[in-house]
Protein backbone atom coordinates (compact mmCIF):
# COMPACT_ATOMS: atom_id res chain seq x y z
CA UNK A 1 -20.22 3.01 12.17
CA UNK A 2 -24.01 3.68 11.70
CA UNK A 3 -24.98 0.37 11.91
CA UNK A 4 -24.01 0.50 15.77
CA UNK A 5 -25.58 3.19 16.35
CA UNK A 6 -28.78 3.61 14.54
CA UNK A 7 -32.31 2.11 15.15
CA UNK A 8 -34.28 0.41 12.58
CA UNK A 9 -37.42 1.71 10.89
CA UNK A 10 -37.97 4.99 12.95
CA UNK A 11 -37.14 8.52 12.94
CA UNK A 12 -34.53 10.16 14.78
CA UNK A 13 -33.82 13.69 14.85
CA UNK A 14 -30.62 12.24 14.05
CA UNK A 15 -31.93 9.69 11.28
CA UNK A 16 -34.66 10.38 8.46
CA UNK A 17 -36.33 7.07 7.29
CA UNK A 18 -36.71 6.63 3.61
CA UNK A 19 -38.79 4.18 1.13
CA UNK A 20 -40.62 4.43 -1.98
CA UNK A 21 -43.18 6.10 -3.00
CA UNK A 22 -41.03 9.48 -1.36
CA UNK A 23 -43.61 11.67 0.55
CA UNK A 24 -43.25 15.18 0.70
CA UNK A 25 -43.38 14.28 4.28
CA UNK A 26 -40.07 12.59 4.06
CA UNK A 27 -38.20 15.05 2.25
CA UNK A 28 -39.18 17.62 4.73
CA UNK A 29 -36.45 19.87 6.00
CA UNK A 30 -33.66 17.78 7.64
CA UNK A 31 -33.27 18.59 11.62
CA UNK A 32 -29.04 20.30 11.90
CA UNK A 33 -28.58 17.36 14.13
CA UNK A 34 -29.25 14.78 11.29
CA UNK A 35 -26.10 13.00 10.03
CA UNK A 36 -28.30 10.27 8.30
CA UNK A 37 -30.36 9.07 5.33
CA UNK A 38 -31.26 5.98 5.31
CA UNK A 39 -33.54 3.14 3.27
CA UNK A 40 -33.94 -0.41 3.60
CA UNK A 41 -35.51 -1.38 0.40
CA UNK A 42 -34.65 -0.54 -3.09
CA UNK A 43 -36.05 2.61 -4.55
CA UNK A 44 -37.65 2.97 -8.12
CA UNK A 45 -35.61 4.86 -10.17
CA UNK A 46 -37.37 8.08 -10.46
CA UNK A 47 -37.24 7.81 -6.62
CA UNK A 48 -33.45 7.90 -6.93
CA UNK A 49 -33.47 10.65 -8.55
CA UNK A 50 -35.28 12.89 -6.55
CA UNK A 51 -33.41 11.56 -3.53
CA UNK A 52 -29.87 12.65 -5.06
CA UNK A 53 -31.21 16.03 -5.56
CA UNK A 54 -32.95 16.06 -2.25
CA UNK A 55 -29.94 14.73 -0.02
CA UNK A 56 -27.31 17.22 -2.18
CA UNK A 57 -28.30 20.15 -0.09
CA UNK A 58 -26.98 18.15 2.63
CA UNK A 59 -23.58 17.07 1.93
CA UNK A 60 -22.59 16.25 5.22
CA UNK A 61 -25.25 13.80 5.83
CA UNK A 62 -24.69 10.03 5.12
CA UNK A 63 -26.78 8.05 2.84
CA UNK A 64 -27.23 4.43 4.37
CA UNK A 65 -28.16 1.34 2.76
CA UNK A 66 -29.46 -1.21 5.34
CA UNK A 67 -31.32 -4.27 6.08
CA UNK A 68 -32.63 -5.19 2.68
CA UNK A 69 -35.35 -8.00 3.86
CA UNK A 70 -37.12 -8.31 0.89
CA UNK A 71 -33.92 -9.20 -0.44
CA UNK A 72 -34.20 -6.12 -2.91
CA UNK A 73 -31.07 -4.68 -2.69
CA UNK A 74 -28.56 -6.87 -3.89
CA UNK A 75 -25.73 -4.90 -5.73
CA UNK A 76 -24.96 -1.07 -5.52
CA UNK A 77 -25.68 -0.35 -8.82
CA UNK A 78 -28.13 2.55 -7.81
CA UNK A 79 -25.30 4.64 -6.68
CA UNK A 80 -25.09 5.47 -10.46
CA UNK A 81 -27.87 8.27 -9.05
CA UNK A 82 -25.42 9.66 -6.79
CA UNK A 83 -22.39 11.00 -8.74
CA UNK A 84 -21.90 13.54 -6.06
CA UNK A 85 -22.59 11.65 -2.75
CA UNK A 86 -19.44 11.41 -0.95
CA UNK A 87 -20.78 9.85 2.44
CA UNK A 88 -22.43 6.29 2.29
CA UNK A 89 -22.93 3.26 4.01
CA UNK A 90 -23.69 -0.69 3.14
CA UNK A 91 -24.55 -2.74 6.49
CA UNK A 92 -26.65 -5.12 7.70
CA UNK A 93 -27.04 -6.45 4.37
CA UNK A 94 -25.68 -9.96 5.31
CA UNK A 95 -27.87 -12.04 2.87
CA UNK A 96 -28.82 -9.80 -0.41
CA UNK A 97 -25.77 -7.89 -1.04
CA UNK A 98 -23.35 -9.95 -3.57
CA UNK A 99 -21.10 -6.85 -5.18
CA UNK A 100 -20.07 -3.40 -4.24
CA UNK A 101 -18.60 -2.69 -7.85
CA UNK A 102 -21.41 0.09 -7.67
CA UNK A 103 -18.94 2.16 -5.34
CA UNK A 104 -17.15 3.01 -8.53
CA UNK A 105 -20.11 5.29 -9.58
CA UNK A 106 -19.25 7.59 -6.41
CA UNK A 107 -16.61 10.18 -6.50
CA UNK A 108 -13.27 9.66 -6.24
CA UNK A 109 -13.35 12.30 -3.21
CA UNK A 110 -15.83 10.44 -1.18
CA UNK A 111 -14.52 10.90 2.41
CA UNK A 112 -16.61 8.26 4.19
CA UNK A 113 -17.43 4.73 3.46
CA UNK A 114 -18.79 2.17 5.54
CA UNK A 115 -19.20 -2.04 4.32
CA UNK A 116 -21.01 -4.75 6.45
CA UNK A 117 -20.61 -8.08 6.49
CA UNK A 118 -22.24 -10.15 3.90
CA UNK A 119 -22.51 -13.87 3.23
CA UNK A 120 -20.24 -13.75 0.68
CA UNK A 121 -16.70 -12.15 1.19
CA UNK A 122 -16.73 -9.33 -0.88
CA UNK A 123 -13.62 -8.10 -2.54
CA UNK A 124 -12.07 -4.41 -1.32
CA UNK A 125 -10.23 -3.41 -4.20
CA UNK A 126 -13.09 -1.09 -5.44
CA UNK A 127 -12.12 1.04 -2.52
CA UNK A 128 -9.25 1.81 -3.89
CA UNK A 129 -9.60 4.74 -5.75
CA UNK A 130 -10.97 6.31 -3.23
CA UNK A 131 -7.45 8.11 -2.59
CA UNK A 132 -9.05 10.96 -0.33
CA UNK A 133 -11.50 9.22 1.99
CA UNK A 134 -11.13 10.35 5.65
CA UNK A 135 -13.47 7.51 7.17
CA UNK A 136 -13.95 3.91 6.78
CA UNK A 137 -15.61 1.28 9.04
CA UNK A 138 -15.63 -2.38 7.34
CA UNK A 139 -17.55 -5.39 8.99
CA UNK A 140 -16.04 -8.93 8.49
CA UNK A 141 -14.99 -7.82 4.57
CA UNK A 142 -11.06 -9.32 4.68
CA UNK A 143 -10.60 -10.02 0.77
CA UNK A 144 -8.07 -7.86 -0.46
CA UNK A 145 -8.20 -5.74 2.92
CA UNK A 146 -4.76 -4.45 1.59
CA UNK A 147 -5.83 -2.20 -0.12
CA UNK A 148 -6.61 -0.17 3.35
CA UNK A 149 -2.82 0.58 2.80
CA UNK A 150 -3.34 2.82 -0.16
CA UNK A 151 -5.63 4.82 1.18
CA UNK A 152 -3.34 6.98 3.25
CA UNK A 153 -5.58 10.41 4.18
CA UNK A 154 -7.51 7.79 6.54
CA UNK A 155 -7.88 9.73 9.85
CA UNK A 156 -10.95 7.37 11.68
CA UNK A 157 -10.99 3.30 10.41
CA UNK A 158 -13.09 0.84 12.79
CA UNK A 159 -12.58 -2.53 11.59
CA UNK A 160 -15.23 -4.90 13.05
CA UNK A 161 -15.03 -9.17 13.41
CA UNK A 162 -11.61 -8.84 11.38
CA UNK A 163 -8.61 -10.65 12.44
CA UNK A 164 -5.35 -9.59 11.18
CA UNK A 165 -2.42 -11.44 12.43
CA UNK A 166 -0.51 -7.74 12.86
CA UNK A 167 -1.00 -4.10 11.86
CA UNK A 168 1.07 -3.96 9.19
CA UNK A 169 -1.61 -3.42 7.05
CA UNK A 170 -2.19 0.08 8.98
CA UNK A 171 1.26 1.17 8.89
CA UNK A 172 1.26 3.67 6.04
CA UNK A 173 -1.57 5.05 7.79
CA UNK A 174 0.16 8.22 8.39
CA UNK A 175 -2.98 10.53 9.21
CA UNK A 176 -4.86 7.97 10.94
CA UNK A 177 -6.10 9.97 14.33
CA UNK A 178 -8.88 7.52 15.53
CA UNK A 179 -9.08 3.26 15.40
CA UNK A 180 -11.52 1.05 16.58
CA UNK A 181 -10.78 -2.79 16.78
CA UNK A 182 -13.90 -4.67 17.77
CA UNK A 183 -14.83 -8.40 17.58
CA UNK A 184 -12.43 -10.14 15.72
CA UNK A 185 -9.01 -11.76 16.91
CA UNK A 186 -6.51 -9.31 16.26
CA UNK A 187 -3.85 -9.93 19.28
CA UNK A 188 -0.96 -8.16 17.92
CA UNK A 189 -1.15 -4.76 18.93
CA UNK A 190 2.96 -4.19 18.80
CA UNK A 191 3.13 -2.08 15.95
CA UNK A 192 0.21 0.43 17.36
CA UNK A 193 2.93 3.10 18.42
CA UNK A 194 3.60 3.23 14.81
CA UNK A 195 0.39 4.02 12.97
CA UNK A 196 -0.50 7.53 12.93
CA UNK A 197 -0.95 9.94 15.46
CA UNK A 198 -3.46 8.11 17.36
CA UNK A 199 -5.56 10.69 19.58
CA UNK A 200 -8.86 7.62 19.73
CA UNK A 201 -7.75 4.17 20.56
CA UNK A 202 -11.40 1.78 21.08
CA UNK A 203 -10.64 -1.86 21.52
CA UNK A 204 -13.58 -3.67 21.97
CA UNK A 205 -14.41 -7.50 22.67
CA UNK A 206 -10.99 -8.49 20.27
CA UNK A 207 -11.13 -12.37 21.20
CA UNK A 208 -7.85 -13.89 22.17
CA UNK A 209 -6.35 -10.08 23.63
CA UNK A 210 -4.30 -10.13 26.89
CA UNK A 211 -1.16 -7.78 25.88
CA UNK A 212 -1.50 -3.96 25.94
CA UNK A 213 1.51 -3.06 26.49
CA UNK A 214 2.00 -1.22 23.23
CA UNK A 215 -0.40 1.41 24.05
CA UNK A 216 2.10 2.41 26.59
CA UNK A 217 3.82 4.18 23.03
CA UNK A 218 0.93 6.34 22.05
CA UNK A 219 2.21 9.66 23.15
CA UNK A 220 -0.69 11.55 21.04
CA UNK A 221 -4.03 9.57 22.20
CA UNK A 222 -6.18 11.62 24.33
CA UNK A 223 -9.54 9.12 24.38
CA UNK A 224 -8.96 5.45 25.95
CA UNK A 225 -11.64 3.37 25.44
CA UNK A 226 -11.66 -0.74 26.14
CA UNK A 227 -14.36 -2.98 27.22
CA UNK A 228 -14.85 -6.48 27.25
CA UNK A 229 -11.42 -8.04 26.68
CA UNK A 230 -11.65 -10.58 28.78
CA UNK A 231 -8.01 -12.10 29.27
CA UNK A 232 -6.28 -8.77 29.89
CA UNK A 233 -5.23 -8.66 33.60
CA UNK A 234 -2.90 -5.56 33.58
CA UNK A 235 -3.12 -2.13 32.40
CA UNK A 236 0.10 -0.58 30.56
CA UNK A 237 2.36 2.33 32.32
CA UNK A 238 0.96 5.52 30.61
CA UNK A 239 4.09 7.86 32.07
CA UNK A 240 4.88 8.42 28.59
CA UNK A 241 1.00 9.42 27.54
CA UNK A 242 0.85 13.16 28.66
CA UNK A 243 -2.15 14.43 26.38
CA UNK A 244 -4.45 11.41 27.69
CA UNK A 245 -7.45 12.94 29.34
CA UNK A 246 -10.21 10.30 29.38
CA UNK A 247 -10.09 6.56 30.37
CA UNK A 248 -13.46 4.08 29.61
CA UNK A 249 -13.24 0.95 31.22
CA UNK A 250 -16.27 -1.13 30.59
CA UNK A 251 -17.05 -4.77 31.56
CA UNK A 252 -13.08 -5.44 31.95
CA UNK A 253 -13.39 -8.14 34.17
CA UNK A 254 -9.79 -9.23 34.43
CA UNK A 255 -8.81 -5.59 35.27
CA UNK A 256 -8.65 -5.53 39.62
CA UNK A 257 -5.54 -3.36 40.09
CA UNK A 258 -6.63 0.43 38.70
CA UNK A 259 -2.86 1.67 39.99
CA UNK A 260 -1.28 2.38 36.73
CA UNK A 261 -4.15 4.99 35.80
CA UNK A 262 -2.25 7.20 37.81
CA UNK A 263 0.60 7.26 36.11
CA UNK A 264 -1.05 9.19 33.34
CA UNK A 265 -0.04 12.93 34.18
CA UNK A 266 -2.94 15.00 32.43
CA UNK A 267 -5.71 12.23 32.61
CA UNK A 268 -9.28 13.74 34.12
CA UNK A 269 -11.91 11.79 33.40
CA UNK A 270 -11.96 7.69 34.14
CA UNK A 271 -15.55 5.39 33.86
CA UNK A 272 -15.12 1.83 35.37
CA UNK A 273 -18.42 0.60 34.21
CA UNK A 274 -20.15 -2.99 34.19
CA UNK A 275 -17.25 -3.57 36.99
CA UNK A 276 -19.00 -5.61 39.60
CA UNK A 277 -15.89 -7.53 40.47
CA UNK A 278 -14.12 -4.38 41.84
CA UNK A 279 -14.58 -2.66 45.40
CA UNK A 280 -14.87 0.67 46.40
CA UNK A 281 -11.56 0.39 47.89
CA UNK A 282 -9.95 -0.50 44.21
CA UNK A 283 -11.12 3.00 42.71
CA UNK A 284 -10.68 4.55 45.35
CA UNK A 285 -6.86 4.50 44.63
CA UNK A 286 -7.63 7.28 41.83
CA UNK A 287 -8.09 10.02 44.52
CA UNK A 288 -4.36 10.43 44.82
CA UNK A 289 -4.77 11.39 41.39
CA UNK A 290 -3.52 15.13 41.03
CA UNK A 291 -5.27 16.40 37.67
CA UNK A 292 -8.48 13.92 38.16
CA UNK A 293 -11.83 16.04 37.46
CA UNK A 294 -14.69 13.14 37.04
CA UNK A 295 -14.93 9.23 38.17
CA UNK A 296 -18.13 7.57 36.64
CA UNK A 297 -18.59 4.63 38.52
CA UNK A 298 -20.29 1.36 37.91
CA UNK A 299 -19.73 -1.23 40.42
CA UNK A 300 -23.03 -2.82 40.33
CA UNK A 301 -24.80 -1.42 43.17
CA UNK A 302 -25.78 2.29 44.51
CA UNK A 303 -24.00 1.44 47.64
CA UNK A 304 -20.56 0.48 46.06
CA UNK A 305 -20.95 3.39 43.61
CA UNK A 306 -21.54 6.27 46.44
CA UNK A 307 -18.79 4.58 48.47
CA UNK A 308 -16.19 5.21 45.35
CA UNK A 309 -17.32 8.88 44.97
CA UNK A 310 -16.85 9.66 48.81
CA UNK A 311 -13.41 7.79 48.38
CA UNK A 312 -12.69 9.88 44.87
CA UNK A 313 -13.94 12.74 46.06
CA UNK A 314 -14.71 14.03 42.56
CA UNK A 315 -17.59 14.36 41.06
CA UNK A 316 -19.11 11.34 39.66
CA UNK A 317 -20.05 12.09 35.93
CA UNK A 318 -23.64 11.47 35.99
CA UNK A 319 -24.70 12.21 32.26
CA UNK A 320 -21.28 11.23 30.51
CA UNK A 321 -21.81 8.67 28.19
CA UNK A 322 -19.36 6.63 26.41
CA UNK A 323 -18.31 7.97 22.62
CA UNK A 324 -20.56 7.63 19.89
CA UNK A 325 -17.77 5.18 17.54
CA UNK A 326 -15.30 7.14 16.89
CA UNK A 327 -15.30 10.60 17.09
CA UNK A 328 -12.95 11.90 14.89
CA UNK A 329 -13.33 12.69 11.17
């Protein structure tokens, strides 16, 4: 969610910085490439007010909540200024935020929501009515996470340092398109095949992982993307996977056969990043791929990488850049 991707205290034309007293400056005409507002102290009221107004022209843009140093913002309460907002975000609030009960002043057709972790586990029923939200990214929030399987137009849910000893949680899911499991030490991945229509499958430093066998079922997913999972040694058969296009491999250190890669029949772009471990030789296997279009090596030195691409024999990928979370909404 934003808090992964967003610096602190500067401006973006992607991120517009707010704090009280508003400046006209501020409020200036948001750049089309801004997706967010975002304050780190609590606003007066009047300030409030004139934000909601402001931000309504701009109802794709999320309004985030972060930080809170000064220990200011401690409830969501001021949401009561936002009847209409239906993108926000609470993060990086560890030690002032002590409720969300202030989600209930949104509207009931908010499509995104995003909750950090706090010091205090925070309950997730308030999310409940939210019976049309499309995106949802929750940080270390497991009290009453439940009620993640009432809210069944989901399409894009990262769930961040949460272990859950299964999916079943996920399983009405029905719409769900992208998920991101990250930190945490959720190892049983068997029920995957049957959440959704995944298209966006992240897995990302999950503690404890080795198994991924049940991606093999994911006939939908187009977008790969695992790094950092330590004990996993083997990559699943993707025969079965015949819309996957893109592959991210990033410091997957366990990972030295890159064989069953070519089992997927339509994949075209692969990056073996942070890969040190591997040699030249071990990517080079992926030139015997048929329908392989890009190979974005990172071995750890210049030498190792140009010896992959004159193994490949496709070009390398410069300027590809892993996904920005998840890209579906």
């Amino acid at each position: 969610m934003v808090a992964e991707t967003l610096a602190l205290g500067r401006d973006y034309p992607f991120i517009r910085n707010i704090e009280s007293p508003l400046t006209r400056d501020m409020l200036r005409p948001l750049d089309p490439s801004c997706h967010t507002v975002q304050f780190s102290q609590a606003l007066t009221e009047s300030d409030y007010r004139t934000l909601s107004d402001w931000i309504g022209q701009y109802p794709s843009v999320t309004l985030r909540a972060y930080g809170s140093y000064d220990g200011s913002i401690r409830d969501l309460d001021f949401l009561r200024f936002f009847p209409s907002l239906h993108k926000f975000s609470a993060d990086a609030l560890y030690h002032s935020l002590e409720s969300i009960e202030g989600l209930g002043h949104l509207p009931e057709s908010a499509t995104l929501l995003g909750l950090g972790r706090t010091k205090k586990k925070l309950s997730l029923k308030p999310l409940a009515r939210f019976t049309g939200l499309r995106r949802l990214y929750l940080e270390g929030q497991t009290k009453d996470i439940d009620v993640i399987s009432d809210l069944t137009s989901l399409r894009n849910l990262t769930l961040r340092s949460i272990t859950l000893p299964d999916l079943t949680v996920l399983q009405p899911l029905t719409q769900l398109r992208a998920l991101g499991l990250k930190l945490g030490g959720t190892r049983d991945l068997t029920l995957l095949p049957a959440i959704g229509q995944l298209d966006y499958l992240e897995l990302w430093m999950v503690r404890g992982l080795h198994d991924l066998s049940s991606i093999a079922g994911l006939e939908d997913l187009t977008y790969l993307f695992l790094q950092s999972l330590k004990q996993v040694t083997k990559l699943p058969d993707f025969s079965r996977l015949t819309k996957l296009q893109t592959v991210w491999l990033e410091n997957m250190k366990g990972l030295t056969d890159l064989s069953p890669l070519l089992t997927a029949p339509a994949l075209q772009k692969i990056a073996v990043v942070d890969m040190a471990h591997l040699h030249p030789e071990d990517v080079g296997i992926l030139a015997k791929h048929p329908a392989l279009q890009q190979v974005l090596p990172g071995l750890g030195s210049n030498r190792k990488n140009e010896a992959v691409r004159k193994l490949v024999g496709v070009p390398s990928g410069e300027g590809w850049s892993k996904p920005d979370n998840l890209q579906v909404d």
